[in-house]
PDB file of N, CA and C in Angstrom:
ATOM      1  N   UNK A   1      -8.843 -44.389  20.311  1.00  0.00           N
ATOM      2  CA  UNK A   1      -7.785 -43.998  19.392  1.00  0.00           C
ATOM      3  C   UNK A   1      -8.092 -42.654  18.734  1.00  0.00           C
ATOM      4  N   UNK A   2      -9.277 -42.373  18.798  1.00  0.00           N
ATOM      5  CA  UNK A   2      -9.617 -41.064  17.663  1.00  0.00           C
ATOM      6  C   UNK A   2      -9.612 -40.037  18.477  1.00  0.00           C
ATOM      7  N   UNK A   3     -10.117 -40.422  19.887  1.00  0.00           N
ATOM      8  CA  UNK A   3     -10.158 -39.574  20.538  1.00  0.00           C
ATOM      9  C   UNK A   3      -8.619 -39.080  21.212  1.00  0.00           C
ATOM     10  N   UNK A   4      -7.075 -39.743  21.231  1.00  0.00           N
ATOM     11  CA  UNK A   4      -5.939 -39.603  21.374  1.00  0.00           C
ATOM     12  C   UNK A   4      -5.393 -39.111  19.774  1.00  0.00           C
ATOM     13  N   UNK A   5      -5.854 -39.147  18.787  1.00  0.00           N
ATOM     14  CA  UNK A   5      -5.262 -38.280  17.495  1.00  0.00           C
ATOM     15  C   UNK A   5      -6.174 -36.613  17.744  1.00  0.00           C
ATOM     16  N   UNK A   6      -7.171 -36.845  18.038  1.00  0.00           N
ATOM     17  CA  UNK A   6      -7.707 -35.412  18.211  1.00  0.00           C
ATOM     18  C   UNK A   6      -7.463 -34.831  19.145  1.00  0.00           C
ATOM     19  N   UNK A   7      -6.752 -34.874  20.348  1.00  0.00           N
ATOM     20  CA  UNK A   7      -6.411 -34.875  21.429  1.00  0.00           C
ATOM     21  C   UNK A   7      -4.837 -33.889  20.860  1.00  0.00           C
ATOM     22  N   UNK A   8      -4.064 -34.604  20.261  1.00  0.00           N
ATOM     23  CA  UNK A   8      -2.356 -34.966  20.017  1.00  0.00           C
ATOM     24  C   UNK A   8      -2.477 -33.245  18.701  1.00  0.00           C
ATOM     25  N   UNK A   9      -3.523 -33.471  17.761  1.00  0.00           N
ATOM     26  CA  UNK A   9      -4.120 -32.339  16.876  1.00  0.00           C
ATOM     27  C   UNK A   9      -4.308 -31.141  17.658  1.00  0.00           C
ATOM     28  N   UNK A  10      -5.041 -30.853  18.390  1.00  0.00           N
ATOM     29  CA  UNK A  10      -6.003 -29.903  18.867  1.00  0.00           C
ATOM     30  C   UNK A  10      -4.667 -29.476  19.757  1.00  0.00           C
ATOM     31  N   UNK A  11      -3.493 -30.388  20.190  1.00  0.00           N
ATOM     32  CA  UNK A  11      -2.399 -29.862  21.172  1.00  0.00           C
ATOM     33  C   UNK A  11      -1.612 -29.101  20.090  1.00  0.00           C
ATOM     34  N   UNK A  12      -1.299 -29.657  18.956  1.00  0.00           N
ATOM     35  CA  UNK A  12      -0.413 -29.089  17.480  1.00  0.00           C
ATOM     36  C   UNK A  12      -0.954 -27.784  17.375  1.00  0.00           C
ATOM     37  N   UNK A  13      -2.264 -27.840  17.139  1.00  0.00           N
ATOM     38  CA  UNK A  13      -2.851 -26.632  16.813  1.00  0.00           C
ATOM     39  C   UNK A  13      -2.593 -25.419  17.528  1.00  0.00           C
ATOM     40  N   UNK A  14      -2.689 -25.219  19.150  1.00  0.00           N
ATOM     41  CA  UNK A  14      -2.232 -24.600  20.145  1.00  0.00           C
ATOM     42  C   UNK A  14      -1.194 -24.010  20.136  1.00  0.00           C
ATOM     43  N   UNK A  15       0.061 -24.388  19.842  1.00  0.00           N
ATOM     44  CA  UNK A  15       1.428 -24.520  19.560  1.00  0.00           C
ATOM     45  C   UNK A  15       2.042 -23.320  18.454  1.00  0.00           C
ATOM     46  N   UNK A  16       0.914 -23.815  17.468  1.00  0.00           N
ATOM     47  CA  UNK A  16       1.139 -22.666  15.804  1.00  0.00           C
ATOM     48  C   UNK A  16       0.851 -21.235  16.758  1.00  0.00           C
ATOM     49  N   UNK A  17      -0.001 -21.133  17.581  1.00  0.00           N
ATOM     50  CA  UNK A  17      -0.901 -19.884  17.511  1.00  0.00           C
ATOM     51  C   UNK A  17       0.337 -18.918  18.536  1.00  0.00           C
ATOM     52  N   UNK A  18       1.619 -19.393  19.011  1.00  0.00           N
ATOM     53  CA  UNK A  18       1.975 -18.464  19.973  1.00  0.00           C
ATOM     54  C   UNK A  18       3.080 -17.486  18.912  1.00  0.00           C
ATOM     55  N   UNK A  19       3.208 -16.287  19.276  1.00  0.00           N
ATOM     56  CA  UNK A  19       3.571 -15.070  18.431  1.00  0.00           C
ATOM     57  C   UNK A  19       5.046 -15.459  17.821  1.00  0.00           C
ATOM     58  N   UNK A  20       5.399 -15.072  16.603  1.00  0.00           N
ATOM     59  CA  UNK A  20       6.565 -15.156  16.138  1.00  0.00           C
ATOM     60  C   UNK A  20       8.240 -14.993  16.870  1.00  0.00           C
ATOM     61  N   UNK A  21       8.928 -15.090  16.948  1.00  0.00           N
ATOM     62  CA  UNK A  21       9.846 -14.610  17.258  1.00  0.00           C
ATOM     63  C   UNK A  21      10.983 -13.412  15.886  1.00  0.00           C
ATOM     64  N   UNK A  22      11.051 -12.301  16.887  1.00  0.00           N
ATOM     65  CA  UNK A  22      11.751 -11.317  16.174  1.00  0.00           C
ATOM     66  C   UNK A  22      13.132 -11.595  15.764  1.00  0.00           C
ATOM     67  N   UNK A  23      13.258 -12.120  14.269  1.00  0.00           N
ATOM     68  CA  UNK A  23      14.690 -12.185  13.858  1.00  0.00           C
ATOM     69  C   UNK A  23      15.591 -11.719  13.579  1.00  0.00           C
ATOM     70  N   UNK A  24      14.773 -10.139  13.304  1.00  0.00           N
ATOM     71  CA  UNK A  24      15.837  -9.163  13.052  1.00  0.00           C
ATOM     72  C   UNK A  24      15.556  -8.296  14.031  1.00  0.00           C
ATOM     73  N   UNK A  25      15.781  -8.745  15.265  1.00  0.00           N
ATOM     74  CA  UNK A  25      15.690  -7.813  16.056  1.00  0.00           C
ATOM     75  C   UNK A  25      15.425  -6.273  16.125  1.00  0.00           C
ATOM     76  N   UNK A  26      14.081  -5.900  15.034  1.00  0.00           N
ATOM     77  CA  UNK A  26      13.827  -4.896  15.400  1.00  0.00           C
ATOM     78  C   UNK A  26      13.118  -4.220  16.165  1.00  0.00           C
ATOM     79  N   UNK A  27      13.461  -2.657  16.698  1.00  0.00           N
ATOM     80  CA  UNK A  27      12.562  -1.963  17.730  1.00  0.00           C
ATOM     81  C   UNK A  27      10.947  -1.937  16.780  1.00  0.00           C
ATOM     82  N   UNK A  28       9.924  -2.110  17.741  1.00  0.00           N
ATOM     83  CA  UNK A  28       8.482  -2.304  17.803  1.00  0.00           C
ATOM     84  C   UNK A  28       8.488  -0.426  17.158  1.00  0.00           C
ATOM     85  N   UNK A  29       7.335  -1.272  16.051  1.00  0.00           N
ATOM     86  CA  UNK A  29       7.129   0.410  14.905  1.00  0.00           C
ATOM     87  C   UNK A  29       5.868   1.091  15.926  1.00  0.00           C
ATOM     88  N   UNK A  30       6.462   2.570  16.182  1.00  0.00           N
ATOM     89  CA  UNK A  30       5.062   3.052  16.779  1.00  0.00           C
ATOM     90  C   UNK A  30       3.866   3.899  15.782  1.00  0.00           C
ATOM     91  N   UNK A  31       2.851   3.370  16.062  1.00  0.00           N
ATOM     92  CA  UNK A  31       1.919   4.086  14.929  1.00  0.00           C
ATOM     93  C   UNK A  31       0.536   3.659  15.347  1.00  0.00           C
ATOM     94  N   UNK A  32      -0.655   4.783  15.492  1.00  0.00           N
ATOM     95  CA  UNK A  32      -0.329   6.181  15.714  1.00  0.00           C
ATOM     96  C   UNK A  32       0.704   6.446  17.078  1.00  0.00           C
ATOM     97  N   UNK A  33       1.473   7.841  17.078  1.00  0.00           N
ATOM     98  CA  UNK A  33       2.374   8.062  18.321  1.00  0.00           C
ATOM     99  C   UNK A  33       1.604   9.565  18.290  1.00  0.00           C
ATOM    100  N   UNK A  34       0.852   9.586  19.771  1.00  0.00           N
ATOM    101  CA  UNK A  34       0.580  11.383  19.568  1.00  0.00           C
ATOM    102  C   UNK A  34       1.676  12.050  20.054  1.00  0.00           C
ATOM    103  N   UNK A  35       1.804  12.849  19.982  1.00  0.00           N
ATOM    104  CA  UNK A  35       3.048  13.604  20.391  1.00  0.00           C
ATOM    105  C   UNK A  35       2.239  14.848  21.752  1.00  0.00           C
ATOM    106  N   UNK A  36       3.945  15.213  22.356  1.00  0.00           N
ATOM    107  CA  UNK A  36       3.054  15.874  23.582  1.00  0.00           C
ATOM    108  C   UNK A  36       2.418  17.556  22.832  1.00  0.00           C
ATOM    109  N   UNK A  37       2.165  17.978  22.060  1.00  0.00           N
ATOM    110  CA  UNK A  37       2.320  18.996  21.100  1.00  0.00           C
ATOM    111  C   UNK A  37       0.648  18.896  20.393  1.00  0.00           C
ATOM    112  N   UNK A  38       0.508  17.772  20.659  1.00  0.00           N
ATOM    113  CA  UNK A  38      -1.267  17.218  20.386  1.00  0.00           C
ATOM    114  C   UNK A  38      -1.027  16.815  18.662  1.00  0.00           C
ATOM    115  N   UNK A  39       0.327  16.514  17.708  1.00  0.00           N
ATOM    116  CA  UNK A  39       0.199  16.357  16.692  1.00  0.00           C
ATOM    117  C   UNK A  39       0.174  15.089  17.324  1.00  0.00           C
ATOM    118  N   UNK A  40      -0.178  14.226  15.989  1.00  0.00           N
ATOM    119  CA  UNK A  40      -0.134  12.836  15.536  1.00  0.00           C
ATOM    120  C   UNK A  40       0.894  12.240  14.695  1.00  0.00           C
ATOM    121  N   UNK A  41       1.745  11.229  14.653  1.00  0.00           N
ATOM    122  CA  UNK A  41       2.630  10.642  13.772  1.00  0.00           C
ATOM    123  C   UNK A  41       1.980   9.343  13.593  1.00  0.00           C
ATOM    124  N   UNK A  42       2.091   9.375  12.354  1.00  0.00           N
ATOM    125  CA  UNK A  42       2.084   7.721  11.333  1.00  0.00           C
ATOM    126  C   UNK A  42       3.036   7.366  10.954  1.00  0.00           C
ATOM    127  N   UNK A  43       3.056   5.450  11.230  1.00  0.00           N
ATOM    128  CA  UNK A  43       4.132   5.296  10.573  1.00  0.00           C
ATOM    129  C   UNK A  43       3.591   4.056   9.965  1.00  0.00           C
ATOM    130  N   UNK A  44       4.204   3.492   8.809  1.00  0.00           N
ATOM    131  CA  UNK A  44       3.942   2.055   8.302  1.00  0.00           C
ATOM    132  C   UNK A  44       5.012   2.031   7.599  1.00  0.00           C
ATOM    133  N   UNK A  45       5.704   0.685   7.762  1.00  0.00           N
ATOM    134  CA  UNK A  45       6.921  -0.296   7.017  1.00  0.00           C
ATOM    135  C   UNK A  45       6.695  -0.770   5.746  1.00  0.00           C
ATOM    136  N   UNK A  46       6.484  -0.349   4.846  1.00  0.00           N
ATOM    137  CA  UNK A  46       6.605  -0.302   3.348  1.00  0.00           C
ATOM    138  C   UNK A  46       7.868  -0.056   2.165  1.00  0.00           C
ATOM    139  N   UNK A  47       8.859  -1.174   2.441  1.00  0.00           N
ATOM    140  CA  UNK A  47      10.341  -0.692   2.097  1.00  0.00           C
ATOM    141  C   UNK A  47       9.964  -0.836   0.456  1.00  0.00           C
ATOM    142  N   UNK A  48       9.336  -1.882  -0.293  1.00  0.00           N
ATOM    143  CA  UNK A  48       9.148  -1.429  -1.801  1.00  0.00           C
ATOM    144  C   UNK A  48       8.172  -0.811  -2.519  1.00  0.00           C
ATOM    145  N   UNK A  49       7.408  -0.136  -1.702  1.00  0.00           N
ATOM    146  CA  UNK A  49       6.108   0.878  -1.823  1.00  0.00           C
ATOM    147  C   UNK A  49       6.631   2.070  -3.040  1.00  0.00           C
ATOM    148  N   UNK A  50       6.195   2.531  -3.472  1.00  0.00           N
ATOM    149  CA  UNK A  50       6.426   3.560  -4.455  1.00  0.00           C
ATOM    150  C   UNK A  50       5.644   5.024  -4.007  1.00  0.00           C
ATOM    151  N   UNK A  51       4.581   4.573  -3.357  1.00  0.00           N
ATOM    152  CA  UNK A  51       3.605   5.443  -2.640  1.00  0.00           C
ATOM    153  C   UNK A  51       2.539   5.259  -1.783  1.00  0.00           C
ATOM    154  N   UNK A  52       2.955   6.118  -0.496  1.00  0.00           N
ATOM    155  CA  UNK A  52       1.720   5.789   0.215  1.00  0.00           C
ATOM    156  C   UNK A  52       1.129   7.056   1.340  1.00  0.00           C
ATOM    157  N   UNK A  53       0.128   6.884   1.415  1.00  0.00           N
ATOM    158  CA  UNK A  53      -0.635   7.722   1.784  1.00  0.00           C
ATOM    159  C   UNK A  53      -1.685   7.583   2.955  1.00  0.00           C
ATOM    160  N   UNK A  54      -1.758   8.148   3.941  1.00  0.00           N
ATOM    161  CA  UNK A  54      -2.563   7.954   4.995  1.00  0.00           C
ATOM    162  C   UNK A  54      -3.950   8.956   4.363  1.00  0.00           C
ATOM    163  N   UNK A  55      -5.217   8.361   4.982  1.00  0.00           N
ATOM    164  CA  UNK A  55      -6.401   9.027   5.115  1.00  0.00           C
ATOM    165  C   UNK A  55      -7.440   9.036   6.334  1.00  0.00           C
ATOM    166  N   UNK A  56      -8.172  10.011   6.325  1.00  0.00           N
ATOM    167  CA  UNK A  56      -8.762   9.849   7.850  1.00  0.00           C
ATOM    168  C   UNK A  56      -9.164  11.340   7.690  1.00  0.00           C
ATOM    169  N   UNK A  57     -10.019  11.348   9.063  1.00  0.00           N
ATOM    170  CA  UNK A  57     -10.348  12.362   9.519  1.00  0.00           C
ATOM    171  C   UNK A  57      -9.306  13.214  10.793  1.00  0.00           C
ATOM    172  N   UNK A  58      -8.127  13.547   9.263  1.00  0.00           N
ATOM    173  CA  UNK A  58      -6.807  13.750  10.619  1.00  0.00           C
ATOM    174  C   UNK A  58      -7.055  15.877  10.483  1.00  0.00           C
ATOM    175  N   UNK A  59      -8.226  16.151  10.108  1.00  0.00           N
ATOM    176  CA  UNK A  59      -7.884  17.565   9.793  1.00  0.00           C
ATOM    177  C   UNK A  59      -9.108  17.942  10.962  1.00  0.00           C
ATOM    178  N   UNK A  60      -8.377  18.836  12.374  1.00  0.00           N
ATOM    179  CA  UNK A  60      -9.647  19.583  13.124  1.00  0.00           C
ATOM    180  C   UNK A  60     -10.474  19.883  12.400  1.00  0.00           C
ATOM    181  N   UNK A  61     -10.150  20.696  11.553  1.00  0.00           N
ATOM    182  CA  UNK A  61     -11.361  21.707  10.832  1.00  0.00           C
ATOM    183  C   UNK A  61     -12.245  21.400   9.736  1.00  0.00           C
ATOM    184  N   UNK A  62     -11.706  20.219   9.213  1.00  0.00           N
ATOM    185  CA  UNK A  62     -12.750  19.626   8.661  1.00  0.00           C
ATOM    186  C   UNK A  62     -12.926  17.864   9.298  1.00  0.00           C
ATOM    187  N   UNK A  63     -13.580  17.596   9.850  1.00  0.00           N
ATOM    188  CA  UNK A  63     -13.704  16.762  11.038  1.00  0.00           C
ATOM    189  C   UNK A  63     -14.189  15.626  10.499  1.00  0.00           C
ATOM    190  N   UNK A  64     -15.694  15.668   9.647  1.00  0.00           N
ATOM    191  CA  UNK A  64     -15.755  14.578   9.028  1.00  0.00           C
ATOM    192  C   UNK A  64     -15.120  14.154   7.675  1.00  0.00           C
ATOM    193  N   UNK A  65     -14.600  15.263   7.105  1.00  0.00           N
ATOM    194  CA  UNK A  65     -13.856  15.433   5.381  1.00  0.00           C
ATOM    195  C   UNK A  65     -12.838  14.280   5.538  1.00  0.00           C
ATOM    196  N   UNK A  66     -13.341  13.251   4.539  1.00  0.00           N
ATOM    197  CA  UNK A  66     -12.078  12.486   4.542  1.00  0.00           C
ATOM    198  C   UNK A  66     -10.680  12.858   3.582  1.00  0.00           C
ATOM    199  N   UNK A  67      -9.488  13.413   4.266  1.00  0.00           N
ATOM    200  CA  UNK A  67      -8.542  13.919   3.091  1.00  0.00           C
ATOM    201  C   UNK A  67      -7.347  12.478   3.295  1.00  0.00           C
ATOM    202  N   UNK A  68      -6.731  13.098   2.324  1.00  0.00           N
ATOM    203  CA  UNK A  68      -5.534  11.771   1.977  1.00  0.00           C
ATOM    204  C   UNK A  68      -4.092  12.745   2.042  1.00  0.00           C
ATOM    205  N   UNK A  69      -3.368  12.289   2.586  1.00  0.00           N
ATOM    206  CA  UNK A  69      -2.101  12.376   3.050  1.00  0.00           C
ATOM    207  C   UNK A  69      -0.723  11.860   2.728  1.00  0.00           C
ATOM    208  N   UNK A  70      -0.200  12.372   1.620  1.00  0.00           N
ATOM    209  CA  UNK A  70       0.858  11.633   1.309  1.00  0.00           C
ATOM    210  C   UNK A  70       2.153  11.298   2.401  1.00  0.00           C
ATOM    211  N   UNK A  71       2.919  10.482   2.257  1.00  0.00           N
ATOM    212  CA  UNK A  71       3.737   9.960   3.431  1.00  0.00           C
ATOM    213  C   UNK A  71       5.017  10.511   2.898  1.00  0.00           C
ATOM    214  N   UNK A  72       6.262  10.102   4.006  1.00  0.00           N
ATOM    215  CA  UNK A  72       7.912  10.598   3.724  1.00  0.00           C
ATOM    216  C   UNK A  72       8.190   9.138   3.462  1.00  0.00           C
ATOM    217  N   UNK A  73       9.004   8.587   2.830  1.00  0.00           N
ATOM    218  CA  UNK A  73       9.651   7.247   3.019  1.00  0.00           C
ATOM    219  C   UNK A  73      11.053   8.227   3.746  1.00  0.00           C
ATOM    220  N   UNK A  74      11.396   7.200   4.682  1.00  0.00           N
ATOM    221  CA  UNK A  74      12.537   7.468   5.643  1.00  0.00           C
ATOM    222  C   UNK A  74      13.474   6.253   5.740  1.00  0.00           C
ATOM    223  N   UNK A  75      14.332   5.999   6.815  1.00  0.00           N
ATOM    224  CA  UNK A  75      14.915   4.788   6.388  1.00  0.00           C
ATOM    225  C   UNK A  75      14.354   3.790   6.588  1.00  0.00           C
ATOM    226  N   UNK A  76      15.202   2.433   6.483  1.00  0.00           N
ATOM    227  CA  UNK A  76      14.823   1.455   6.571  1.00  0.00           C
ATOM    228  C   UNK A  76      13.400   1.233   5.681  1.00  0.00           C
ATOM    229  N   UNK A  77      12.437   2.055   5.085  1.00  0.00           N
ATOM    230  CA  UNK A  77      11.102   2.041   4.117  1.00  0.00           C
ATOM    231  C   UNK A  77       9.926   2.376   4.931  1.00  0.00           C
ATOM    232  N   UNK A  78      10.506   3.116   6.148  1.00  0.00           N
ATOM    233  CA  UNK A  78       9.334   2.975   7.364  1.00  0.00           C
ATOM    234  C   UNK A  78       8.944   4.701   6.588  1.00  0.00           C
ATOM    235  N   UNK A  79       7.318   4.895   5.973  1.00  0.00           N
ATOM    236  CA  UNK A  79       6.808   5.798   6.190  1.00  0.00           C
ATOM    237  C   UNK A  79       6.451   6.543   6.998  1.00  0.00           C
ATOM    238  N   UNK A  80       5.982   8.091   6.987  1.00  0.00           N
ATOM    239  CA  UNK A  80       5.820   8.884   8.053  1.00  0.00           C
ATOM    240  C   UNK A  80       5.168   9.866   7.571  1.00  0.00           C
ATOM    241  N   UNK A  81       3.859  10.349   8.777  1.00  0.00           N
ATOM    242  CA  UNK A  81       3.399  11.511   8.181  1.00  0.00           C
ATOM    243  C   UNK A  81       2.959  11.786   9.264  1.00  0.00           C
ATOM    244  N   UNK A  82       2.969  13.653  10.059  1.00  0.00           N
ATOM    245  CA  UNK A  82       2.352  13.746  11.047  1.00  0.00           C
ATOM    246  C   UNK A  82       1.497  14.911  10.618  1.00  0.00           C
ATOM    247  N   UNK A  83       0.385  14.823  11.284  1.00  0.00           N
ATOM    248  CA  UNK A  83      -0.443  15.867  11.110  1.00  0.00           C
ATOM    249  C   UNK A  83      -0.140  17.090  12.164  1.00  0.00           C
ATOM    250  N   UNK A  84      -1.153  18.218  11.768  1.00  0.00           N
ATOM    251  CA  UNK A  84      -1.239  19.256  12.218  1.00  0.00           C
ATOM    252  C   UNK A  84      -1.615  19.371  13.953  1.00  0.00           C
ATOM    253  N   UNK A  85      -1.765  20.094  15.055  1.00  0.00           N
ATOM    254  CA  UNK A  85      -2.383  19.933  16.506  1.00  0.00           C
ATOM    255  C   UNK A  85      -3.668  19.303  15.672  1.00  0.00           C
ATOM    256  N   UNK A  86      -4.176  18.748  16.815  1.00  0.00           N
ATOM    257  CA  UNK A  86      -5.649  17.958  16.860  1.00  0.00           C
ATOM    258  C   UNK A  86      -6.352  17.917  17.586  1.00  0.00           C
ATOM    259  N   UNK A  87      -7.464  18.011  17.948  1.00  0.00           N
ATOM    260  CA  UNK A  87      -8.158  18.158  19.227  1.00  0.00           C
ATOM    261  C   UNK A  87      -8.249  16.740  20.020  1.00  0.00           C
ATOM    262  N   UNK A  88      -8.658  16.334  21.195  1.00  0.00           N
ATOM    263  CA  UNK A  88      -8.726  15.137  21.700  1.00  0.00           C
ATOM    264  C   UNK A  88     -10.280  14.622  20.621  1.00  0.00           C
ATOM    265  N   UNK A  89     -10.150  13.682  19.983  1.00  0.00           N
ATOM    266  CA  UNK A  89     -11.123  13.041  19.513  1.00  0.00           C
ATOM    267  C   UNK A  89     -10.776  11.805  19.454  1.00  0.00           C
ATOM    268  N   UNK A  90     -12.014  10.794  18.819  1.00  0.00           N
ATOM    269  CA  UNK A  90     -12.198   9.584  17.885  1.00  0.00           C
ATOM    270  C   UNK A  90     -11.487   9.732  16.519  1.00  0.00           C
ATOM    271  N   UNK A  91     -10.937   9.679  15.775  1.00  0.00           N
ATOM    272  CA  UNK A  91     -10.294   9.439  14.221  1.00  0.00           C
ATOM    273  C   UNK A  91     -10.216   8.514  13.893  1.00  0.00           C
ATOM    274  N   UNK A  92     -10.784   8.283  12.476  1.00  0.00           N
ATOM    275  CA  UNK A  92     -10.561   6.822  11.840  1.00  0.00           C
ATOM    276  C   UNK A  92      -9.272   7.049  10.342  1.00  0.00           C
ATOM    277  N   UNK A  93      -9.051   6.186  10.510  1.00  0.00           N
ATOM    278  CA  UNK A  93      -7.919   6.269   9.476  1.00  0.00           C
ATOM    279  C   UNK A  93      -7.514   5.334   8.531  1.00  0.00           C
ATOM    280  N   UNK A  94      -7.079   5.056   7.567  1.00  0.00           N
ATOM    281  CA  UNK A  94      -6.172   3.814   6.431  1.00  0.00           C
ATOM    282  C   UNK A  94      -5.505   4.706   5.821  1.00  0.00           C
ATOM    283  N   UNK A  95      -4.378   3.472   5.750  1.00  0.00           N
ATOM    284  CA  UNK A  95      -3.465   3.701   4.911  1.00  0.00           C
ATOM    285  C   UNK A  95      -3.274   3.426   3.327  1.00  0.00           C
ATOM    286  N   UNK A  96      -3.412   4.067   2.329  1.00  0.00           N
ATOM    287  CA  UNK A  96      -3.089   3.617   0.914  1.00  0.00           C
ATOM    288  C   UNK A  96      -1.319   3.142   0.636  1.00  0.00           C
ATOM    289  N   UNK A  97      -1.205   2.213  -0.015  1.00  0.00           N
ATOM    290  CA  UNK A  97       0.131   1.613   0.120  1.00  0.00           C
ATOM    291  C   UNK A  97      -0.029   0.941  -1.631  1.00  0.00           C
ATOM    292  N   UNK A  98       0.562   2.058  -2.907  1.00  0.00           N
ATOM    293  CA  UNK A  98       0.607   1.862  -4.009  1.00  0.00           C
ATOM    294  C   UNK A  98      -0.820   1.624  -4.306  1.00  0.00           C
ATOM    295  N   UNK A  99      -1.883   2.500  -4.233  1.00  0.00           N
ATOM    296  CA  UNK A  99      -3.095   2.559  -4.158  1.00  0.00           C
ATOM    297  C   UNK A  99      -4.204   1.355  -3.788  1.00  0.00           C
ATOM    298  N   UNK A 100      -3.141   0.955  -2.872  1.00  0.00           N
ATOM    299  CA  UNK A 100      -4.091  -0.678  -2.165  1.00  0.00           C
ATOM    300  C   UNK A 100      -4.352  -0.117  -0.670  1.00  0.00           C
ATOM    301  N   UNK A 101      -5.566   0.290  -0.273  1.00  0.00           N
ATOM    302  CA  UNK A 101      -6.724   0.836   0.865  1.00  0.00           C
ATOM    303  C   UNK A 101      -5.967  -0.678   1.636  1.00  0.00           C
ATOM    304  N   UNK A 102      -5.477  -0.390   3.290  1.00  0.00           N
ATOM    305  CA  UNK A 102      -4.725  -1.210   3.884  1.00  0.00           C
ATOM    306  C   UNK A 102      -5.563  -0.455   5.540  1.00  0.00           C
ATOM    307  N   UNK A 103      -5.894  -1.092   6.440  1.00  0.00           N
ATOM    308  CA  UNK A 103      -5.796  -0.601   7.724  1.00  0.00           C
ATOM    309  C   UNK A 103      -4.240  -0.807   8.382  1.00  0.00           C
ATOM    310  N   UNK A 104      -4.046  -0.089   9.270  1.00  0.00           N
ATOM    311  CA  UNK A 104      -2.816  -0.266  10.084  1.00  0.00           C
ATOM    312  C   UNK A 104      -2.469  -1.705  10.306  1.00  0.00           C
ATOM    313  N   UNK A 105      -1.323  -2.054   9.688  1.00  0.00           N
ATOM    314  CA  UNK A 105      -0.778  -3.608  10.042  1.00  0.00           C
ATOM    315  C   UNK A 105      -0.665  -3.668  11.617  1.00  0.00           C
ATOM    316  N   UNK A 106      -0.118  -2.209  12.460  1.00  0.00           N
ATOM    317  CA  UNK A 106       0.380  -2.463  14.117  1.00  0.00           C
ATOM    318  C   UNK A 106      -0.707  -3.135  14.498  1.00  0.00           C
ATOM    319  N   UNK A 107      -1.975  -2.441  14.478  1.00  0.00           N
ATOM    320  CA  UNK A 107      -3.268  -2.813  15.295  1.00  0.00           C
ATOM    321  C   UNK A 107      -4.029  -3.907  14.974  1.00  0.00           C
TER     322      UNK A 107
END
C-alpha cells in the first residue's frame, strides 16, 4: 500500500514540473539580442518598476569596470537598453529593478 501512495505521489509530482502554458499569448521577450552591428540589446518586463537599470561589463573600454545603465520603459513595461559596438567577449551582467540586484528572469 505505501509503496502504491508513493508510487501515485512521485507520478503527481512529475505532472507539476511541465512548463506553464502562455495565456496571454505573448511573443517570447528577447534578452540579451546582439544585433548584426555588434551592439547588444536588453530587455526585461517590469510594467510597475519605477526604475531600472542594467550593469555589467557592457563597456569595451573599460572591460572589467562594472558601470550601471539606466533602461527606456517602452510599451507594454518591457525595458530596454542597448549598448555601444562590443567586441566578441564573455560579459556578465544584472539587472537593478527599483534598486533590487535581479539576474535575467529569460535565462
Amino acid at each position: 500500500m505505501k509503496n502504491k501512495f508513493l508510487f501515485v505521489a512521485l507520478g503527481l509530482m512529475t505532472l507539476s514540473t511541465y512548463a506553464q502554458q502562455d495565456l496571454f499569448n505573448e511573443p517570447a521577450l528577447v534578452s540579451p539580442e546582439i544585433n548584426p552591428d555588434n551592439t547588444v540589446t536588453f530587455r526585461v518586463k517590469a510594467p510597475l518598476a519605477q526604475t531600472v537599470s542594467v550593469s555589467g561589463s557592457l563597456d569595451g573600454e573599460h572591460a572589467f569596470a562594472t558601470i550601471s545603465y539606466e533602461m527606456e520603459k517602452g510599451e507594454k513595461g518591457i525595458w530596454t537598453f542597448t549598448t555601444l559596438e562590443l567586441p566578441s567577449e564573455l560579459y556578465r551582467y544584472h539587472f537593478s529593478i527599483d534598486s533590487v540586484r535581479t539576474v535575467d528572469p529569460i535565462r
